[in-house]
C-alpha atoms as a PDB file:
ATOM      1  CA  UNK A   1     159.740  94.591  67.802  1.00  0.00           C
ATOM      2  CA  UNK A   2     162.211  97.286  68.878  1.00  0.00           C
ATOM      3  CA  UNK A   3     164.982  95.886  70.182  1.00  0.00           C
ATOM      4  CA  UNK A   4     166.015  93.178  73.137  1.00  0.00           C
ATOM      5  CA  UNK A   5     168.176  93.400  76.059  1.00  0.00           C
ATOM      6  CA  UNK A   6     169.554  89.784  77.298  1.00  0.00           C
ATOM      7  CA  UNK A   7     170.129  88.857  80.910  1.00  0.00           C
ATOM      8  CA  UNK A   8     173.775  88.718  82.102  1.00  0.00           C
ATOM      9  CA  UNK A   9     173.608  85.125  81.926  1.00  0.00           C
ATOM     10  CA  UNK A  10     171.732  85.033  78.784  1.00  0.00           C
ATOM     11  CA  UNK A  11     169.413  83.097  80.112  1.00  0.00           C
ATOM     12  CA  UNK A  12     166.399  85.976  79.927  1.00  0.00           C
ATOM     13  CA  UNK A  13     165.446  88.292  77.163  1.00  0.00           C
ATOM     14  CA  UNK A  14     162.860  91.577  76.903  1.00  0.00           C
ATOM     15  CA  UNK A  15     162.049  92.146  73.584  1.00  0.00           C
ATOM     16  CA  UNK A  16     160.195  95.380  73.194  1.00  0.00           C
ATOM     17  CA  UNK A  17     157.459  96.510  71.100  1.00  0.00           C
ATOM     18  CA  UNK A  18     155.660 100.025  70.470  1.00  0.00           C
ATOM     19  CA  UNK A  19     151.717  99.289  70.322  1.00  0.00           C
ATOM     20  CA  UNK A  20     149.851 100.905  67.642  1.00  0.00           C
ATOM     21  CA  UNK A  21     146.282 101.710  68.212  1.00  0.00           C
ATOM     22  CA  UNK A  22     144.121  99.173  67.608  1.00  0.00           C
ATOM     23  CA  UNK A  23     141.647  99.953  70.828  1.00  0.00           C
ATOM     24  CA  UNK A  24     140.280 102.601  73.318  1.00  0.00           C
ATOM     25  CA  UNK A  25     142.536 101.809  75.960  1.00  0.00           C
ATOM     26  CA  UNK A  26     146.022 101.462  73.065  1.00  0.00           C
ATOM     27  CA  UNK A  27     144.373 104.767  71.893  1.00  0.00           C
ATOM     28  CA  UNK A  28     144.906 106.728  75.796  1.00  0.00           C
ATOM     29  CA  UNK A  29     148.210 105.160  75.999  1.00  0.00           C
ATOM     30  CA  UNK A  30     149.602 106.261  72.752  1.00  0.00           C
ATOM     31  CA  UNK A  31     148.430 110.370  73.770  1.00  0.00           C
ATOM     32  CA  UNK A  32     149.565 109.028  76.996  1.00  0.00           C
ATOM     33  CA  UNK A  33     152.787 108.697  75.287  1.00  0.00           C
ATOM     34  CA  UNK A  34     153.186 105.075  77.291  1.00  0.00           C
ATOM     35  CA  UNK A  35     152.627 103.117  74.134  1.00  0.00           C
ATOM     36  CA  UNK A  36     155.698 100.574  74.740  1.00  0.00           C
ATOM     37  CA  UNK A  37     155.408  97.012  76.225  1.00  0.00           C
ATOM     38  CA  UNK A  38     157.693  94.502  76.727  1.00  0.00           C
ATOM     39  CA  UNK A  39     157.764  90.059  77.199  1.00  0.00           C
ATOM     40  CA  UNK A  40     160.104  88.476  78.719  1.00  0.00           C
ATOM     41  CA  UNK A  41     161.500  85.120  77.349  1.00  0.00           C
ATOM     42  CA  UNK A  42     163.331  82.332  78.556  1.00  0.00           C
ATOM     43  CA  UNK A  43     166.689  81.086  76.671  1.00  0.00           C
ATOM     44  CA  UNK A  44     164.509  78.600  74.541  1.00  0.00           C
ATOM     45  CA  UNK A  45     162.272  81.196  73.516  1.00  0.00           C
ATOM     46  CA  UNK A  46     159.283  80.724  75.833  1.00  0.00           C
ATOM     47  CA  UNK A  47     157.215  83.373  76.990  1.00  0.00           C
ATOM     48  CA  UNK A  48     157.679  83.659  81.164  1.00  0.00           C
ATOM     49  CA  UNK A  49     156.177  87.151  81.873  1.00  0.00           C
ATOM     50  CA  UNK A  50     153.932  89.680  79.554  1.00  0.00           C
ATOM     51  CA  UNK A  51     152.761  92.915  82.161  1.00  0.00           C
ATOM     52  CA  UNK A  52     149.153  93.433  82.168  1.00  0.00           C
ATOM     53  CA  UNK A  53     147.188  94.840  78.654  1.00  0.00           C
ATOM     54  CA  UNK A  54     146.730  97.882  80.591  1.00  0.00           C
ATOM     55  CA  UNK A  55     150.450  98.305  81.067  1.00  0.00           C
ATOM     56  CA  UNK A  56     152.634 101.121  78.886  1.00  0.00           C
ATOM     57  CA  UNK A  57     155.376 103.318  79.001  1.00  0.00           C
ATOM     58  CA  UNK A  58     156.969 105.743  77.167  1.00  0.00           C
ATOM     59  CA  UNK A  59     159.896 105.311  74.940  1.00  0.00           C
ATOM     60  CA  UNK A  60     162.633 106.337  77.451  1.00  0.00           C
ATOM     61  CA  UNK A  61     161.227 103.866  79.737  1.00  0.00           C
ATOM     62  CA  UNK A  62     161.131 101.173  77.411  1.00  0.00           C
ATOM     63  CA  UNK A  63     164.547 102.049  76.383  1.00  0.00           C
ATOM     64  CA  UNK A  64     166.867 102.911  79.672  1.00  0.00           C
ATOM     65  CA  UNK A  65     164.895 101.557  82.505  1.00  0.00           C
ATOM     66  CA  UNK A  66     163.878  97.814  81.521  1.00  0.00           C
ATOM     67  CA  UNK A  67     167.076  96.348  83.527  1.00  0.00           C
ATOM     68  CA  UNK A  68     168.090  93.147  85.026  1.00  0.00           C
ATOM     69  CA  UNK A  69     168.976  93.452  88.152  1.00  0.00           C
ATOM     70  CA  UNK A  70     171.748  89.917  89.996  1.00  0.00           C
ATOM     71  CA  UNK A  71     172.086  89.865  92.662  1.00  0.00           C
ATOM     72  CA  UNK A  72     170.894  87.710  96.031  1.00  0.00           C
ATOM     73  CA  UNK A  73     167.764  87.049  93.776  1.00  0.00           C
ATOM     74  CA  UNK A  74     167.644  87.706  89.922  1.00  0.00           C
ATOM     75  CA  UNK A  75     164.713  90.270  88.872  1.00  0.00           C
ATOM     76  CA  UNK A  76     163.974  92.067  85.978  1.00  0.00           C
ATOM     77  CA  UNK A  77     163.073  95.862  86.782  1.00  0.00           C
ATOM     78  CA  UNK A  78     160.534  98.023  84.706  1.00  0.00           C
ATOM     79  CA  UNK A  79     159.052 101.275  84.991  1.00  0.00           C
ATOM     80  CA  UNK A  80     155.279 100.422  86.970  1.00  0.00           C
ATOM     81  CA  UNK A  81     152.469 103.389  87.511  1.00  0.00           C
ATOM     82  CA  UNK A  82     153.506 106.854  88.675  1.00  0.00           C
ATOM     83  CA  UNK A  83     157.065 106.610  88.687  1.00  0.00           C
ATOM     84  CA  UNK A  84     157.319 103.958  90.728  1.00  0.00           C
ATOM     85  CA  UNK A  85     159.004 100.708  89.671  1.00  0.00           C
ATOM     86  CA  UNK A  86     157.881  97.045  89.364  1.00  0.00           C
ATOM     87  CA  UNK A  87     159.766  94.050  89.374  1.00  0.00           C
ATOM     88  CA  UNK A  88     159.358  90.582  88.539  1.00  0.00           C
ATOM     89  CA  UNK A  89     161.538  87.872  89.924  1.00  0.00           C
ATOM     90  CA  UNK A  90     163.249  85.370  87.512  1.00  0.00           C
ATOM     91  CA  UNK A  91     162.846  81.456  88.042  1.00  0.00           C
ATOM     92  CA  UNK A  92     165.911  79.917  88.976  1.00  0.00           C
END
């Protein structure tokens, strides 16, 4: 693990990782340079949200633009295919 970044309730956490290569696919993303992925935890420690194996980005993404966003609806932001962002929306 690389670091985490808590909610601004606490109640979340993303603790990112850098993936080594250990396949074909962890192999493209690290000459990709997209080999950093992220899971999101609850306050008691319970996985809520892992992105897809196929999912990667590079170490500025991991480290600037995994956010939380509050607001009318709690979401945690991350950088998604071709520049474009995804989000996932927290359980309340």
């Amino acid at each position: 693990m690389l670091y985490e970044k808590y909610s601004p309730d606490k109640n979340y956490k993303v603790r990112v990782f850098y993936g080594g290569i250990i396949s074909p696919v962890s192999l493209y993303k690290y000459l990709a340079a997209k080999n950093y992925f992220f899971i999101l935890y609850d306050k008691e420690g319970n996985e809520i949200y892992k992105p897809s194996p196929y999912y990667g980005t590079s170490n500025i993404g991991a480290s600037g633009d995994i956010t939380f966003i509050y607001g009318d609806k709690h979401s945690l932001f991350f950088p998604g295919a071709d520049g474009t962002y995804d989000a996932y929306d927290l359980p309340e």
